[in-house]
Each structure stands twice: as C-alpha cells, then as structure tokens.
C-alpha atoms as a PDB file:
ATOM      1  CA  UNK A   1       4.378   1.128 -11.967  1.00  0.00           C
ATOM      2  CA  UNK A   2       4.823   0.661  -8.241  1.00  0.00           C
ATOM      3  CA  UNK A   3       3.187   3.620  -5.900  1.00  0.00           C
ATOM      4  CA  UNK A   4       3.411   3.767  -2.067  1.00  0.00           C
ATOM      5  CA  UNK A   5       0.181   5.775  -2.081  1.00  0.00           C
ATOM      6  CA  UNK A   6      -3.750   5.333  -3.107  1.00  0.00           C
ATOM      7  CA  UNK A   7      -2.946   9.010  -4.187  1.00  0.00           C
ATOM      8  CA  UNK A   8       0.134   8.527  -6.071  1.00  0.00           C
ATOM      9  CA  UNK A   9      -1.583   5.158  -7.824  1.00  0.00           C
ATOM     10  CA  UNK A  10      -4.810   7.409  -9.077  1.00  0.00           C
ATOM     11  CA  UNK A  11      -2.364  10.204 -10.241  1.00  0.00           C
ATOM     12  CA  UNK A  12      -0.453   7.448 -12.342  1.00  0.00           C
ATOM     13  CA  UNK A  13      -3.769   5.619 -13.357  1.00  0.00           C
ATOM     14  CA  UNK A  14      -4.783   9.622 -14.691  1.00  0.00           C
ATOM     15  CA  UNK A  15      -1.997   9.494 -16.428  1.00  0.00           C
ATOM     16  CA  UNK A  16      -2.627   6.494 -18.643  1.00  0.00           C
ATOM     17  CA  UNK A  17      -0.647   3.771 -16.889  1.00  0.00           C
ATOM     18  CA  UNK A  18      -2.773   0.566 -16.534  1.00  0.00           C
ATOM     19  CA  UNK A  19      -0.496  -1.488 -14.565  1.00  0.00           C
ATOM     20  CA  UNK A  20      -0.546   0.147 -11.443  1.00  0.00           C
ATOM     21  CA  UNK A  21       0.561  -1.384  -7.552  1.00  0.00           C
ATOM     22  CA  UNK A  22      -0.517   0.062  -4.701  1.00  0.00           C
ATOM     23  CA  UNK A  23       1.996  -0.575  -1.923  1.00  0.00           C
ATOM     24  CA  UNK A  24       5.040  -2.893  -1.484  1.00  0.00           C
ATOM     25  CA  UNK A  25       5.573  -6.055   0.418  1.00  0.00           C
ATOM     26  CA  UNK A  26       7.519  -4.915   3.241  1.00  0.00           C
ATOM     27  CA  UNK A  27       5.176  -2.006   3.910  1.00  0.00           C
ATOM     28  CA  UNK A  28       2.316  -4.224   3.837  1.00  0.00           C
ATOM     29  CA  UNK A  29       3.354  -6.912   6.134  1.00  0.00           C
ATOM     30  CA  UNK A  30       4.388  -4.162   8.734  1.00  0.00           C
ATOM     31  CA  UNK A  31       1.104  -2.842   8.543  1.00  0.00           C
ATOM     32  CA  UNK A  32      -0.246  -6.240   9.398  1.00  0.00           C
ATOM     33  CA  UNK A  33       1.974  -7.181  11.620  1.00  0.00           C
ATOM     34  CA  UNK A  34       1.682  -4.099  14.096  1.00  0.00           C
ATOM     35  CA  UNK A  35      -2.456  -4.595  13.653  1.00  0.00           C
ATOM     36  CA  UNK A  36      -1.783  -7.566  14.708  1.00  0.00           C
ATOM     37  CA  UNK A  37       0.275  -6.729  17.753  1.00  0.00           C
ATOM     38  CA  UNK A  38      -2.001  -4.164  18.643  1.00  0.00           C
ATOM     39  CA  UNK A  39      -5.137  -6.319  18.669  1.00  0.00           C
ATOM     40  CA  UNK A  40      -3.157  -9.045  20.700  1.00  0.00           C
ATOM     41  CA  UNK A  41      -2.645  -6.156  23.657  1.00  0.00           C
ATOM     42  CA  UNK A  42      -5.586  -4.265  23.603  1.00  0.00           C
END
C-alpha cells in the first residue's frame, strides 16, 4: 500500500499490511532536489 507519511505507513503496518511504501517518487525527488538547491546557496 502506498503512504505519503511515516505515520500513515506505521498505522497501515498496525493494521496487518506487510507491503508498505513510504513516499512517492515525485515527492521524493523534490525533497532532494530543493536540499540540494539549498545547500548550493547557503
């Protein structure tokens, strides 16, 4: 089952799924790619 949310995964987990993602594609290479903006102008 795909969750957006650490919280949302252990609620799912708790409820006896054991395929469990935490996240999606898109929202992981954002967060990536606006670390790795921010490092490049700090």
């Amino acid at each position: 089952i795909h969750c957006l949310s650490p919280a949302y995964a252990r609620e799912m987990i708790s409820m006896g799924f054991d395929l469990v993602t935490v996240g999606s594609d898109i929202r992981i290479l954002t967060s990536a790619t606006v670390a790795a903006l921010e490092a490049v102008r700090s």
